[in-house]
Protein backbone atom coordinates (compact mmCIF):
# COMPACT_ATOMS: atom_id res chain seq x y z
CA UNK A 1 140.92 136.09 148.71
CA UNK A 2 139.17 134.36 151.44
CA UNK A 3 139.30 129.94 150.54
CA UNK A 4 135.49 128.83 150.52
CA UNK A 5 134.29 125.45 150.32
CA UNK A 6 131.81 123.91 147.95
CA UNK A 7 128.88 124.41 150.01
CA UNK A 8 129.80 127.85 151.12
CA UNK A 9 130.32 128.78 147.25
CA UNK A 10 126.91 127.21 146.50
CA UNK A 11 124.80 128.64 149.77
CA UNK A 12 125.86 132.39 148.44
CA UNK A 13 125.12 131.69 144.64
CA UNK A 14 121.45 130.42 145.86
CA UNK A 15 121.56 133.66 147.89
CA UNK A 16 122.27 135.63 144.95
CA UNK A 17 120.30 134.20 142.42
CA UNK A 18 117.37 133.46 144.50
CA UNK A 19 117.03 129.88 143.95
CA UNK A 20 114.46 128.43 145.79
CA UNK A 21 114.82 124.43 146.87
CA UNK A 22 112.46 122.03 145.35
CA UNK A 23 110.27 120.90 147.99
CA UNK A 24 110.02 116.47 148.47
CA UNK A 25 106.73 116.52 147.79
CA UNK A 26 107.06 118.25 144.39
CA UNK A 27 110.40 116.17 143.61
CA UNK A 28 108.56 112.78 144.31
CA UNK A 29 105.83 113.49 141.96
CA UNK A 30 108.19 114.63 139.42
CA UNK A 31 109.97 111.40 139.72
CA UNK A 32 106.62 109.20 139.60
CA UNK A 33 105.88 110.92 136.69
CA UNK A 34 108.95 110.55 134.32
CA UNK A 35 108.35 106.91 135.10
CA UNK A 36 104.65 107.06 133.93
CA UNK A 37 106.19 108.76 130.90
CA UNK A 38 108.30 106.09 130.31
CA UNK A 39 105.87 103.28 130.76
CA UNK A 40 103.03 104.83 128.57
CA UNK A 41 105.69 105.35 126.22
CA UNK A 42 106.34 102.05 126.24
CA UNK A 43 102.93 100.13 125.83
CA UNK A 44 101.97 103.00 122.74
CA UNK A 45 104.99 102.06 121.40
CA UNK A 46 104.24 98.53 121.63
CA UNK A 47 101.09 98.86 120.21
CA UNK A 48 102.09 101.14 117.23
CA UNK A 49 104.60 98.35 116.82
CA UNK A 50 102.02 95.84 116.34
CA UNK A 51 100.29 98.06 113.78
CA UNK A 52 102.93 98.15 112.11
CA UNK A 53 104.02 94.88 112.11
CA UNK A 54 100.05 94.14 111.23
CA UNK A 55 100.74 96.42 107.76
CA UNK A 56 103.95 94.94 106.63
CA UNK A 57 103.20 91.42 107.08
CA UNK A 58 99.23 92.20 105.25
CA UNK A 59 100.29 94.02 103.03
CA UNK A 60 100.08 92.47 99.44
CA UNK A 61 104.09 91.75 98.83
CA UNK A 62 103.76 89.37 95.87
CA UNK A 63 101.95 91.68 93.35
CA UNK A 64 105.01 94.38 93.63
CA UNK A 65 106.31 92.77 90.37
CA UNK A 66 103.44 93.52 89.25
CA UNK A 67 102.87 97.37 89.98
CA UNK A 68 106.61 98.07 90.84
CA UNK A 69 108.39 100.50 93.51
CA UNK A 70 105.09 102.61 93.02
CA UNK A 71 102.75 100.36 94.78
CA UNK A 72 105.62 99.50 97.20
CA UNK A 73 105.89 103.23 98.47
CA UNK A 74 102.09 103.51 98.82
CA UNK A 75 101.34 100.66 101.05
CA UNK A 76 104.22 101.09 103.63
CA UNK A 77 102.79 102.06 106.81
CA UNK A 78 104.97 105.53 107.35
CA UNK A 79 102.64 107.12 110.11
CA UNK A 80 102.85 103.78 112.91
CA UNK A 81 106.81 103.76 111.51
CA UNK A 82 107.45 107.57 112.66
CA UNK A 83 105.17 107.09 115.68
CA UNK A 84 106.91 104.52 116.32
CA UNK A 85 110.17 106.49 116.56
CA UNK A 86 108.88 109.25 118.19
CA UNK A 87 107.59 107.21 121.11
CA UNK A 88 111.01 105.43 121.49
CA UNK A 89 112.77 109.08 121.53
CA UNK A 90 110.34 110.35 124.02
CA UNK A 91 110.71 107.24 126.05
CA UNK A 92 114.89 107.45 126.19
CA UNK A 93 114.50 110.97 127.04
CA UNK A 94 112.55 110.72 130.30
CA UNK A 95 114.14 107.23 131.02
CA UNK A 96 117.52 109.80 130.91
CA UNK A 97 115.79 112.14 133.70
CA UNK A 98 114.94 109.06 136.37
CA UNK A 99 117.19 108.29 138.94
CA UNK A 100 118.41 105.58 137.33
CA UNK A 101 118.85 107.45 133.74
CA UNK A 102 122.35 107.86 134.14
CA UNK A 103 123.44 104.59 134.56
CA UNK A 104 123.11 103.56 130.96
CA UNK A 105 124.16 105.15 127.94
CA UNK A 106 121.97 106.24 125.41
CA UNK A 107 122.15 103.38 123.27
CA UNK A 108 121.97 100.50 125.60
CA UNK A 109 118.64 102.50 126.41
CA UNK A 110 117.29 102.49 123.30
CA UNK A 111 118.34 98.70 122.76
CA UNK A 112 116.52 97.67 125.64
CA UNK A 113 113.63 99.76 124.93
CA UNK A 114 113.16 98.75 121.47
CA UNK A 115 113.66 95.16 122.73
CA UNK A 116 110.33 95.95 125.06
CA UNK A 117 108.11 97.25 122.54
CA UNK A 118 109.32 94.71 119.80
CA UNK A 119 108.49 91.91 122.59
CA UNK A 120 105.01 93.65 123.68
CA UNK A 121 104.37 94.66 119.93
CA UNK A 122 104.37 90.93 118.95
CA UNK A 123 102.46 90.33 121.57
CA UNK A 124 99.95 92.73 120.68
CA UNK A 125 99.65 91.14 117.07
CA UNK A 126 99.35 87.96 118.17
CA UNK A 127 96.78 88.09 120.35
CA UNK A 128 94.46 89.93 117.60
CA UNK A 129 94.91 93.40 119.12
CA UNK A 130 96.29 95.10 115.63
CA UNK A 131 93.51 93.90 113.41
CA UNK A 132 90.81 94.49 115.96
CA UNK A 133 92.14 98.45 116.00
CA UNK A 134 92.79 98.42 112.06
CA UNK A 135 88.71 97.59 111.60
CA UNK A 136 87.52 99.74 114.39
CA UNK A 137 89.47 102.65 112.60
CA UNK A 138 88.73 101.52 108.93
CA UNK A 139 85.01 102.12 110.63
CA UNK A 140 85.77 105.17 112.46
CA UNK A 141 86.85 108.49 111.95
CA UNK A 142 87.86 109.14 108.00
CA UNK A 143 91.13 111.24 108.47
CA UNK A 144 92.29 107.51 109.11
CA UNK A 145 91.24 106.55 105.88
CA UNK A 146 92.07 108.95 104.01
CA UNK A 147 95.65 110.36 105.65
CA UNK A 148 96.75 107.47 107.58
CA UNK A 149 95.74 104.09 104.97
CA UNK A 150 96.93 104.24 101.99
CA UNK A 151 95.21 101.08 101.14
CA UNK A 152 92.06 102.96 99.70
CA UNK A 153 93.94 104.69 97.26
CA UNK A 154 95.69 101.74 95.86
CA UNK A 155 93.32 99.72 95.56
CA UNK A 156 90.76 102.09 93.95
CA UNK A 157 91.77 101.83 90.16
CA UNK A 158 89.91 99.43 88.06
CA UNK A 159 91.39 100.65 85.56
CA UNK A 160 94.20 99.14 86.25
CA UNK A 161 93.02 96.03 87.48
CA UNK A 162 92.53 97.01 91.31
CA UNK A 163 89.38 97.16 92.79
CA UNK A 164 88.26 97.31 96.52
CA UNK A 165 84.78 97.75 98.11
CA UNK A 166 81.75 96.43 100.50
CA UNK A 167 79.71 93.51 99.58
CA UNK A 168 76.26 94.37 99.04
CA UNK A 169 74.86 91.61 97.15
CA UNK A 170 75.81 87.67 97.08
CA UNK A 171 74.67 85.74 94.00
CA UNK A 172 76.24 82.54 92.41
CA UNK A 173 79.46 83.95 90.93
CA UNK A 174 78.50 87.37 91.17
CA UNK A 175 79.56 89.87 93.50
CA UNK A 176 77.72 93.10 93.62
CA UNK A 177 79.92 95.90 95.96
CA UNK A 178 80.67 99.87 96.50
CA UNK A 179 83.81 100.84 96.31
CA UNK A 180 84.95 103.80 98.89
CA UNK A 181 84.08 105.93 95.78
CA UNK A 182 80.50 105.15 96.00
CA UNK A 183 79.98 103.62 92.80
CA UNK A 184 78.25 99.93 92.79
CA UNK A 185 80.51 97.26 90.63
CA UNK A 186 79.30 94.12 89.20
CA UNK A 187 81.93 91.57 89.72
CA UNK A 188 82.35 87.98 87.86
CA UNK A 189 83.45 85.67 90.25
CA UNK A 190 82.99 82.69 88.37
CA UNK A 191 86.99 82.46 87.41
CA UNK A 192 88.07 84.05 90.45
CA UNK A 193 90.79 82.49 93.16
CA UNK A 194 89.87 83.43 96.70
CA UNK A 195 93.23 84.23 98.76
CA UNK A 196 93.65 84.05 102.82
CA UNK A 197 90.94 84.88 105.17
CA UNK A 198 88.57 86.23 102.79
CA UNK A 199 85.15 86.29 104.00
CA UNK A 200 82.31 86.82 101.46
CA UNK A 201 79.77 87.96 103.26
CA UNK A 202 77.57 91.32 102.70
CA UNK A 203 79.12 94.32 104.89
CA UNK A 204 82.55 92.45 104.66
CA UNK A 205 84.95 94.35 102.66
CA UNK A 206 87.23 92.68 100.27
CA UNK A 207 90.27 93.43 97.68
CA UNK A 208 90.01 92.23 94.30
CA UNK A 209 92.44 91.80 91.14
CA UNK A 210 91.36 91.20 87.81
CA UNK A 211 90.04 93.67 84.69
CA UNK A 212 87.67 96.15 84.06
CA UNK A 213 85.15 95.36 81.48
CA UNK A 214 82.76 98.04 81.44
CA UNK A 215 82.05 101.22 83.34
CA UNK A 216 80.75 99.36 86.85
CA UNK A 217 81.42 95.65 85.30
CA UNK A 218 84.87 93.45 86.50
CA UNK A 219 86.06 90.16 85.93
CA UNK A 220 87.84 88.54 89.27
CA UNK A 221 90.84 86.79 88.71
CA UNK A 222 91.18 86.82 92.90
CA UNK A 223 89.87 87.43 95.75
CA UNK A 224 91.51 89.04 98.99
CA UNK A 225 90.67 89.97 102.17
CA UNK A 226 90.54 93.67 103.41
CA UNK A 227 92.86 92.88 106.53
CA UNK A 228 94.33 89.70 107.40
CA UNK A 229 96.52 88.35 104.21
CA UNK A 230 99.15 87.70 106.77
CA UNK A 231 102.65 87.03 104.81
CA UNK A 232 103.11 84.05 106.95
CA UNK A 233 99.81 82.34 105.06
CA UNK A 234 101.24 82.54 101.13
């Protein structure tokens, strides 16, 4: 048998199988656009990180003694946590198929990445950005509210001494709101403890603990605000 070199074995396999080159042009573009891949995934990352972050540290830690693993599993933000994930994945993947993808292994990749997003993220948080997006989409489109936010749900039985709603009505230690329900309470806010941010104002919307004592009548024992009870404040 005849001795062929590399590019003599290669030259009659592109022959045979009819492989056609990739042209500059198309392999430049290619290469411009993995990066764009990687950046985007990068800033949405970041800035599902910051929602995320924006849930955890809002979310109302101190009453899980008092409504157990239940109310713990509710309020966790599980959509920005698997976006989250996904946009790392996709990011490592086309970081992997750049020129300089195969210089790193995978998980020095995904350390540096999630080192980005986590610095970005708290950037993102800090600056406002999270809560700004949280309150457009509590006012926007209501797959958010009801698929995304758990928060509704949770905080939507009186019964058990968890009410939530707009302010419609401001009078001296009463409270008159709608809860995402529809149905107008009268709340007593003469005992009641305001926590955090909270802003009583009419349109605001506002969490409130305490017990039901008729069908649209409730006693306040506190007062929270909707978004912004940042852990860091208790």
């Amino acid at each position: 048998m005849e001795n062929k070199n590399i590019s003599q074995i290669v030259q009659e396999r592109i022959k045979e199988e009819g492989i056609k080159p990739i042209s500059r042009k198309v392999f430049s573009i290619k290469r411009v656009a993995f990066w764009v891949i990687v950046f985007s995934s990068l800033l949405v990352g970041a800035f599902t990180f910051s929602l995320a972050l924006s849930s955890l540290l809002n979310n109302d830690w101190d009453l899980y003694n008092k409504f157990g693993l239940n109310f713990v599993f509710k309020t966790l933000p599980y959509f920005w946590l698997l976006s989250l994930a996904l946009f790392t994945i996709l990011g490592e993947y086309y970081y992997r198929k750049t020129l300089l993808g195969h210089r790193r292994g995978i998980f020095v990749i995904l350390g540096i990445y999630v080192v980005f997003t986590s610095v970005f993220g708290l950037t993102f948080y800090l600056v406002g950005v999270s809560n700004f997006t949280e309150k457009y989409l509590e006012e926007g489109p209501t797959v958010y509210r009801n698929i995304l936010l758990n928060r509704h749900e949770v905080w939507s039985h009186p019964d058990d001494g968890l009410l939530s709603g707009k302010i419609t009505r401001i009078a001296p230690d009463v409270l008159e709101i709608i809860d995402p329900n529809g149905f107008v309470w009268i709340v007593d806010t003469s005992s009641a403890v305001t926590r955090g941010k909270t802003e009583i104002e009419i349109g605001e919307r506002i969490k409130i603990i305490g017990d039901k004592t008729d069908n649209n009548s409730f006693d306040a024992d506190e007062l929270r605000p909707w978004i912004g009870m940042n852990l860091l404040m208790r």
